[in-house]
N, C-alpha and C. Protein backbone atom coordinates (compact mmCIF):
# COMPACT_ATOMS: atom_id res chain seq x y z
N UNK A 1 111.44 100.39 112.71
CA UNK A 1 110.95 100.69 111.38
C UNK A 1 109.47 101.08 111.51
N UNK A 2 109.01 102.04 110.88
CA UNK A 2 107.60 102.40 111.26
C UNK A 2 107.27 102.55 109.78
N UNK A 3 106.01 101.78 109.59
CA UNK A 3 105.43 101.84 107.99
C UNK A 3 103.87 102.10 108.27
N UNK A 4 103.62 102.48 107.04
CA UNK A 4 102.46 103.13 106.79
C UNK A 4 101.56 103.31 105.04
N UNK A 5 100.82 103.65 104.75
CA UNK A 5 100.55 103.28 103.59
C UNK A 5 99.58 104.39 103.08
N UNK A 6 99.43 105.12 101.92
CA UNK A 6 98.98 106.07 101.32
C UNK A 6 97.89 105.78 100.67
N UNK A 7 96.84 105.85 100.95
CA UNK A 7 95.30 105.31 100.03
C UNK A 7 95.66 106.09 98.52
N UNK A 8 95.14 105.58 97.90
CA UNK A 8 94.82 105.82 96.11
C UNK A 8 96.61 105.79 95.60
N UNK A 9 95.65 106.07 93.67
CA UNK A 9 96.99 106.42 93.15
C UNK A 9 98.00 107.21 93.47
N UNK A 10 99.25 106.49 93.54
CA UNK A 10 100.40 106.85 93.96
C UNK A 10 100.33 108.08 93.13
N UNK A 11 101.04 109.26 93.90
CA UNK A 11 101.17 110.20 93.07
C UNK A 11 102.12 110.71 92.33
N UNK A 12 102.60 111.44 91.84
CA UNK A 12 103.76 112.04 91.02
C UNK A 12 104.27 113.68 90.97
N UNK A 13 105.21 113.90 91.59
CA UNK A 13 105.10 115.31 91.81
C UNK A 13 105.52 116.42 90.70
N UNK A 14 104.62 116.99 89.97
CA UNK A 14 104.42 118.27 89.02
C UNK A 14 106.08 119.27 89.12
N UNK A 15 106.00 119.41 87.74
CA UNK A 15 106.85 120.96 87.73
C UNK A 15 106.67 121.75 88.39
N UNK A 16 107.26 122.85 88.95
CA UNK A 16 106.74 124.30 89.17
C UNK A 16 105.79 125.01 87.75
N UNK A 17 104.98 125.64 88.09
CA UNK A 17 104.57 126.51 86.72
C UNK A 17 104.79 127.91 86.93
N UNK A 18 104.72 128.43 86.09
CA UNK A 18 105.30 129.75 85.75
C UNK A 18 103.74 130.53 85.38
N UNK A 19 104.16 131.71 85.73
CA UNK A 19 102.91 132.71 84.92
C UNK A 19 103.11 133.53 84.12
N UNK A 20 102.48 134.39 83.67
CA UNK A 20 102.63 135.48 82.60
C UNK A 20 103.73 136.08 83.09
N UNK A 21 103.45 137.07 84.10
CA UNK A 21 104.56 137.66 84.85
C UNK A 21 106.21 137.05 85.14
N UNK A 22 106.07 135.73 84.73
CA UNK A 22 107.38 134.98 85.53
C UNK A 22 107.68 134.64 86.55
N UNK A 23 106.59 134.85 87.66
CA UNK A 23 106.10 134.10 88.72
C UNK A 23 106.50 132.87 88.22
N UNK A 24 107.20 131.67 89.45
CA UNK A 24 106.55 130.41 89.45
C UNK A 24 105.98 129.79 91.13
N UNK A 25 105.33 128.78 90.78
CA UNK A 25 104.46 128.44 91.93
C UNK A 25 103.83 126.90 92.07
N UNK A 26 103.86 126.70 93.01
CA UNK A 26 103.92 125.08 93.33
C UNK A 26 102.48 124.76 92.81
N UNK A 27 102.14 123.82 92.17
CA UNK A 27 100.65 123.31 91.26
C UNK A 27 100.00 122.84 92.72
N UNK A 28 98.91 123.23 92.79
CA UNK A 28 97.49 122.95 93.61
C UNK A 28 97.33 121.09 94.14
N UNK A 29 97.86 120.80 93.46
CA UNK A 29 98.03 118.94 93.73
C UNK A 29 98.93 118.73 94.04
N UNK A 30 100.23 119.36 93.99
CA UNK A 30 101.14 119.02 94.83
C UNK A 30 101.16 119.41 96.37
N UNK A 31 100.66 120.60 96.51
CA UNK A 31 100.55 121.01 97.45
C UNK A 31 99.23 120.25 98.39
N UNK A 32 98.51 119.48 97.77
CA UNK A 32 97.46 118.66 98.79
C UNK A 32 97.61 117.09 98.59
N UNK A 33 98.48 116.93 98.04
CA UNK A 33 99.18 115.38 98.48
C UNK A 33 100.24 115.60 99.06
N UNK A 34 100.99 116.95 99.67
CA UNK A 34 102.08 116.73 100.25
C UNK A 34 101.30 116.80 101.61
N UNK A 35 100.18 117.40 101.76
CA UNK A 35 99.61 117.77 102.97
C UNK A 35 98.89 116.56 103.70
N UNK A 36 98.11 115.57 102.44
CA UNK A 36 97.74 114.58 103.04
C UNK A 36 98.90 113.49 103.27
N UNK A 37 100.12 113.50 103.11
CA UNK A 37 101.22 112.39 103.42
C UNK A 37 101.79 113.16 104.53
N UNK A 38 101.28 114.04 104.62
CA UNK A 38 102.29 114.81 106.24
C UNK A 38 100.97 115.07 107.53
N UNK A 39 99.64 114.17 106.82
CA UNK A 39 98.68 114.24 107.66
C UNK A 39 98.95 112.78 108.11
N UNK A 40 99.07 112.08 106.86
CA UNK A 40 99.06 110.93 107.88
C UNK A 40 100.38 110.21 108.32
N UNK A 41 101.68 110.75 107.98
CA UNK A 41 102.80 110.65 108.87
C UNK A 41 102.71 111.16 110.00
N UNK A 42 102.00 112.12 110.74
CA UNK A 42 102.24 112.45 111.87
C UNK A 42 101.27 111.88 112.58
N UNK A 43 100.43 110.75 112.26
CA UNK A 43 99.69 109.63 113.51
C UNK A 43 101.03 108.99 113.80
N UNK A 44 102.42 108.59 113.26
CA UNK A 44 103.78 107.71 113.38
C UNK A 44 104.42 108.64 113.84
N UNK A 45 104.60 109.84 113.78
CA UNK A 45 106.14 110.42 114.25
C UNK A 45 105.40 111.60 115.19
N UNK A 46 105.90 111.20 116.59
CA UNK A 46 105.26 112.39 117.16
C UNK A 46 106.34 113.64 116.81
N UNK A 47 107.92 113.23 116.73
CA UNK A 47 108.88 114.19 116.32
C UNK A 47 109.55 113.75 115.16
N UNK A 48 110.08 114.61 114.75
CA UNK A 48 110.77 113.92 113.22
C UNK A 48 111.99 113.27 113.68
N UNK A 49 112.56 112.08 113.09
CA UNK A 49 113.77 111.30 113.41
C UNK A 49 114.43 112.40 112.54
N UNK A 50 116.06 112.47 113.38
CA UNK A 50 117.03 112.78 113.24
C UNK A 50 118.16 111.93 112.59
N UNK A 51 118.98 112.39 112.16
CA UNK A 51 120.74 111.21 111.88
C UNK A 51 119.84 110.52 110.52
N UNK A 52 120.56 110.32 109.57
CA UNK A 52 120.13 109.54 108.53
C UNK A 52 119.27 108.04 108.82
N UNK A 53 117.98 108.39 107.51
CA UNK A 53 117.47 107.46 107.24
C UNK A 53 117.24 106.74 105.94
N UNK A 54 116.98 105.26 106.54
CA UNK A 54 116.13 104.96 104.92
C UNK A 54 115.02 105.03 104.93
N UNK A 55 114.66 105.26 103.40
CA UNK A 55 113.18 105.28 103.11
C UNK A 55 113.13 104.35 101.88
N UNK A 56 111.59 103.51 102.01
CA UNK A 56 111.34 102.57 101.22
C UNK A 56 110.39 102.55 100.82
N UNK A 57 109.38 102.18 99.57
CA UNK A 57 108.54 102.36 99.31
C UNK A 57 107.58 101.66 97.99
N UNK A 58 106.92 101.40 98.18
CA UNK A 58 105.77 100.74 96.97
C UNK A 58 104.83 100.79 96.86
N UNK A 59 104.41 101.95 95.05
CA UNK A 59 103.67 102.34 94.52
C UNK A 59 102.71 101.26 93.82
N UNK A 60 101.82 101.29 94.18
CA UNK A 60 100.95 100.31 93.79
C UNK A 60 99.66 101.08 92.71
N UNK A 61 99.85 100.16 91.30
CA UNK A 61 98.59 100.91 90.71
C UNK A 61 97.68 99.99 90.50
N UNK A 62 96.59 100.18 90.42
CA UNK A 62 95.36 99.42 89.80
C UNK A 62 95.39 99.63 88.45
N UNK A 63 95.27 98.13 88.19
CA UNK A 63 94.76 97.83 86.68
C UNK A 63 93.82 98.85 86.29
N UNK A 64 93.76 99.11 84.96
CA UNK A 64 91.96 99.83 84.00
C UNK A 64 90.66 99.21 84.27
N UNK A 65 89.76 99.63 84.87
CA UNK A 65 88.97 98.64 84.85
C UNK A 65 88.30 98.40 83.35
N UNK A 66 89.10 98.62 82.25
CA UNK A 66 88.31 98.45 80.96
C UNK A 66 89.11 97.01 80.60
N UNK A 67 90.10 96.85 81.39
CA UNK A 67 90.96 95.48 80.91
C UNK A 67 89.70 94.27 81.19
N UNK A 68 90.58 93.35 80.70
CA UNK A 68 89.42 91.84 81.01
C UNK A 68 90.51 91.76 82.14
N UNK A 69 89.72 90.03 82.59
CA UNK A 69 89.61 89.52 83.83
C UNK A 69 91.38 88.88 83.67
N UNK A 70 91.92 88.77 82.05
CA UNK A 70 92.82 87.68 81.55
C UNK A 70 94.21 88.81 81.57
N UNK A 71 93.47 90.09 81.28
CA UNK A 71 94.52 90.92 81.39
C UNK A 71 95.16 91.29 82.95
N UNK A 72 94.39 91.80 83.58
CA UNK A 72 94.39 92.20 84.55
C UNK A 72 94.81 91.22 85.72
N UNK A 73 94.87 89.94 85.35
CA UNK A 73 95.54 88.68 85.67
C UNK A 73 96.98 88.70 85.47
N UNK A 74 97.06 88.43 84.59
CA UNK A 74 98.28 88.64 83.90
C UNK A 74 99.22 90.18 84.37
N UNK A 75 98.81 91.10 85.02
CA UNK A 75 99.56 92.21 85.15
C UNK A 75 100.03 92.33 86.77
N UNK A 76 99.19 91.85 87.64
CA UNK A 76 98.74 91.71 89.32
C UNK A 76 100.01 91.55 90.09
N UNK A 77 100.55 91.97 90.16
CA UNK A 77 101.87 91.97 91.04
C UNK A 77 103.31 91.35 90.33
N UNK A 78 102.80 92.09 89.00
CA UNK A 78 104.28 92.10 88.22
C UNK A 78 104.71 93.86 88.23
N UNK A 79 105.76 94.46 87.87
CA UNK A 79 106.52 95.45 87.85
C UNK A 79 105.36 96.66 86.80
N UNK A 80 105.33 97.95 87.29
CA UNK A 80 104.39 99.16 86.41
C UNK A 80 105.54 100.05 85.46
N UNK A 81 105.41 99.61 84.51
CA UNK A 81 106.45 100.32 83.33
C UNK A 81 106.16 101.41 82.80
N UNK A 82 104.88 101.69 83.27
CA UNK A 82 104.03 103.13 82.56
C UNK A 82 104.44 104.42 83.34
N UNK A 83 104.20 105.74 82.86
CA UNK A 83 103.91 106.59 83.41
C UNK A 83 103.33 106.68 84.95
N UNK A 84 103.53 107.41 85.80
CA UNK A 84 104.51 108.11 86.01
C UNK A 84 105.56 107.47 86.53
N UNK A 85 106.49 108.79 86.45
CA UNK A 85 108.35 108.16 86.81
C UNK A 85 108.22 107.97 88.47
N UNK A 86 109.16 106.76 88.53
CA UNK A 86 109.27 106.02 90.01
C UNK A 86 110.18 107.34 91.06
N UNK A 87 110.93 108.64 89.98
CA UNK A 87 111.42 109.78 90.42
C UNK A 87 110.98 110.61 90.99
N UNK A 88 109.93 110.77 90.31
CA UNK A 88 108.60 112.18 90.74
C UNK A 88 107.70 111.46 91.92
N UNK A 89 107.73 110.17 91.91
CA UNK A 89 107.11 109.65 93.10
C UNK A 89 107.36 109.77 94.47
N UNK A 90 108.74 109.36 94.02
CA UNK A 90 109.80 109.80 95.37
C UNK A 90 110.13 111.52 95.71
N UNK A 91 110.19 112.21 95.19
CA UNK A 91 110.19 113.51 94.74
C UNK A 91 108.84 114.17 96.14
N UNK A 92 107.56 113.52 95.44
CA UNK A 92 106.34 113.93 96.29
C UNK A 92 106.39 113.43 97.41
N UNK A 93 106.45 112.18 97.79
CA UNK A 93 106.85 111.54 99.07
C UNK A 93 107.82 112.63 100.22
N UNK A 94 108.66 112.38 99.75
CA UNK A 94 109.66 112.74 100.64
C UNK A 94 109.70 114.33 100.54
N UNK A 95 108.89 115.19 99.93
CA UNK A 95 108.55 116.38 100.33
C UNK A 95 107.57 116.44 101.39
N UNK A 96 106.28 115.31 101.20
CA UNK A 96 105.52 115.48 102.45
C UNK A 96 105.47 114.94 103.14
N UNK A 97 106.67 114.45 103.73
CA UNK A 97 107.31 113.42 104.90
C UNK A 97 108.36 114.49 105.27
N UNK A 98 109.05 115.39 104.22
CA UNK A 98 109.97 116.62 105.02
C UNK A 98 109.13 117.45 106.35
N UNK A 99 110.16 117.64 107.57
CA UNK A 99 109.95 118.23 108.84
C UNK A 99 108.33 117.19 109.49
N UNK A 100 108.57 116.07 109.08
CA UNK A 100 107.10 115.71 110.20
C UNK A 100 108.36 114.35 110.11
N UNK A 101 107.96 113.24 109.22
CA UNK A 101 108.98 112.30 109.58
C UNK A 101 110.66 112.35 109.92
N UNK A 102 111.22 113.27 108.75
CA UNK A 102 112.43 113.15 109.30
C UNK A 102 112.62 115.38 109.19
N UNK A 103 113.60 115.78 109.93
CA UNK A 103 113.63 117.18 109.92
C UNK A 103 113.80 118.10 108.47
N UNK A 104 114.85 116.77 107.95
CA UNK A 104 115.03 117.31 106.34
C UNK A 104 115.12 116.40 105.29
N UNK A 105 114.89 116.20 104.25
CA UNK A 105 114.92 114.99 103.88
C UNK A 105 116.59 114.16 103.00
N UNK A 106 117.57 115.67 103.28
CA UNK A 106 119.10 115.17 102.81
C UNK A 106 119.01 114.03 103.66
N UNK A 107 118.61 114.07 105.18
CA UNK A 107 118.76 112.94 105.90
C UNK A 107 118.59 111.60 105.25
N UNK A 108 117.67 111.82 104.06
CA UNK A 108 117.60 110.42 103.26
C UNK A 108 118.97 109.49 102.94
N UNK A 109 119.40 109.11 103.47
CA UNK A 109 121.14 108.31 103.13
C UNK A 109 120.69 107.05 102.24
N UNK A 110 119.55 106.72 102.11
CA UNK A 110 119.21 104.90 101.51
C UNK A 110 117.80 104.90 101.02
N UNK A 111 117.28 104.68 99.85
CA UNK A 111 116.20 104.60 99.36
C UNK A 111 115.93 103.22 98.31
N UNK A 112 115.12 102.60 99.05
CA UNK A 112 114.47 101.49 98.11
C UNK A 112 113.52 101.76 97.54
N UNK A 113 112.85 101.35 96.53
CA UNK A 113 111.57 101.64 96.22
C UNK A 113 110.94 100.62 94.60
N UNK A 114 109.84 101.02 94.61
CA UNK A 114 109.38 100.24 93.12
C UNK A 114 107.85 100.76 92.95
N UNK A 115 107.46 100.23 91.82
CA UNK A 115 106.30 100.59 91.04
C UNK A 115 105.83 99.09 90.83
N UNK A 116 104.58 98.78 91.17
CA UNK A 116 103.90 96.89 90.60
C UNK A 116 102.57 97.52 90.68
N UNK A 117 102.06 96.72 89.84
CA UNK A 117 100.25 96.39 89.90
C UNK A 117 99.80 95.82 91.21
N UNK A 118 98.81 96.13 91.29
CA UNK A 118 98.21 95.42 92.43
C UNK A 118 96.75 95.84 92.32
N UNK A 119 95.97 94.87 93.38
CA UNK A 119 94.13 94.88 93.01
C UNK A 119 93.65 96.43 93.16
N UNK A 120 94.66 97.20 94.57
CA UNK A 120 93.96 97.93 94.99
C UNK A 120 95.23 98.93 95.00
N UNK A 121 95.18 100.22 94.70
CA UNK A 121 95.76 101.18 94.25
C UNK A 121 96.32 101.92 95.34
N UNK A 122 97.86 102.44 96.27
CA UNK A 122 98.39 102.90 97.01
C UNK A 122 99.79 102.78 97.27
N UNK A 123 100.41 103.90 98.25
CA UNK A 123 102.13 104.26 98.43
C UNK A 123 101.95 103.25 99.60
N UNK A 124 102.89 102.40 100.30
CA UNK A 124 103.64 101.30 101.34
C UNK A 124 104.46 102.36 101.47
N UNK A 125 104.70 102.71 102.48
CA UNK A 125 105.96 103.42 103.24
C UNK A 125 106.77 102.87 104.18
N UNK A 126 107.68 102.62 104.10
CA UNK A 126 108.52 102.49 105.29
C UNK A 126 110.09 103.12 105.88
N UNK A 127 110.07 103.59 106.95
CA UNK A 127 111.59 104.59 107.45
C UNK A 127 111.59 103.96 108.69
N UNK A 128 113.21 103.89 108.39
CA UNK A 128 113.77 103.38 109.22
C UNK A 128 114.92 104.25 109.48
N UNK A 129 115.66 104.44 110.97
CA UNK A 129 116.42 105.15 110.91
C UNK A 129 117.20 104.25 111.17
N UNK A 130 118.77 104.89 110.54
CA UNK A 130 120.32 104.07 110.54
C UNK A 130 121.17 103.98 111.16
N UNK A 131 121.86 103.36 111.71
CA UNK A 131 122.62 103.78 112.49
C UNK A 131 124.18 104.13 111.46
N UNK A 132 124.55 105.55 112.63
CA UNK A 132 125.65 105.72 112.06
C UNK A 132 126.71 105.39 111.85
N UNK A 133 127.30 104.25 112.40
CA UNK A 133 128.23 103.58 111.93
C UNK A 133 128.10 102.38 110.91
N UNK A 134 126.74 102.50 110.37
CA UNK A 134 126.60 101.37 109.26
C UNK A 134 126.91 102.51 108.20
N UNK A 135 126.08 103.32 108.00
CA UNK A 135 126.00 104.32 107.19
C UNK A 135 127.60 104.57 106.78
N UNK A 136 128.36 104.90 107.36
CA UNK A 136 130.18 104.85 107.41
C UNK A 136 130.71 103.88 106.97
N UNK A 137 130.58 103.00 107.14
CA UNK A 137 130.98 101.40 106.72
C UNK A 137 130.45 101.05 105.36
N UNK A 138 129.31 101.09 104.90
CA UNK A 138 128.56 101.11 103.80
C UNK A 138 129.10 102.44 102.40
N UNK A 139 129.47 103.45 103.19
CA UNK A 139 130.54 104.47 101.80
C UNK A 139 131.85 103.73 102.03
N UNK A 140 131.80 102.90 102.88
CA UNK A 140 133.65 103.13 102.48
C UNK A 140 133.60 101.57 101.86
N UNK A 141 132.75 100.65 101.34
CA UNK A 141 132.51 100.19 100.39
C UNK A 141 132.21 98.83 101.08
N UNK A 142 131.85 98.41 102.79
CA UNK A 142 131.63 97.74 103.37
C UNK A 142 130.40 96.55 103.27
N UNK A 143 130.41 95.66 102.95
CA UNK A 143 128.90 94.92 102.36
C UNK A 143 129.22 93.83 103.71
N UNK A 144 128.36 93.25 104.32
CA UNK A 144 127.64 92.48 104.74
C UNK A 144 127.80 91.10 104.13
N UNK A 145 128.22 89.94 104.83
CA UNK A 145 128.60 88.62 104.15
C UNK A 145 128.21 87.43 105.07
């Protein structure tokens, strides 16, 4: 299992936008948080894993700093119900983890993940690759006892 962790707010990955013409085109922030998560996946993967993996993950936001000391207590490593979706998170991730961590990211077979508060604001990553005969055992409705 090789983990790793994304400094700042977790991000959320944008629509395409469109132009006058009907052009569309990938937004300027997506394209440099996919670059910095595929900068720092490749200090971990000198090649991308192959054969299905899981990927796991936790988005961590920082409190407002306009909250009090009682709020911001109260929020610290309970679950983030706000904006943005835990979808678009995963969405950005695993675009800039495509061809450096794993070759493609269908390879994704298993995804954990979540959204909590925490003091200090960042993505927890972790991939692991599967083996394929769990992966087989696990569709054909196989659980672990």
């Amino acid at each position: 299992m090789i983990t790793f962790e994304i400094p700042g707010t977790p991000y959320a990955k944008k629509r395409h936008r469109s132009t006058r013409q009907g052009r569309t085109y990938n937004p300027a922030d997506n394209v440099s948080f996919e670059r910095t998560v595929a900068q720092i996946a490749l200090q971990h993967f000198p090649e991308p894993l192959e054969g299905p993996v899981r990927l796991t993950f936790t988005a961590i936001f920082a409190p407002a700093q306009s909250w009090s000391k009682k709020k911001t207590a109260a929020h610290l490593h309970r679950p983030h119900t706000q904006k943005p979706d835990l979808d678009n998170i995963e969405k950005a991730l695993k675009d800039g983890l495509n061809r450096v961590a794993f070759v493609d990211d269908a390879q994704v077979a298993e995804v954990h993940k979540k959204k909590m508060w925490g003091p200090r604001p960042r993505t927890i990553v972790m991939i692991e690759p599967l083996s394929v005969s769990l992966v087989s055992m696990r569709s054909r409705g196989w659980r672990r006892e």
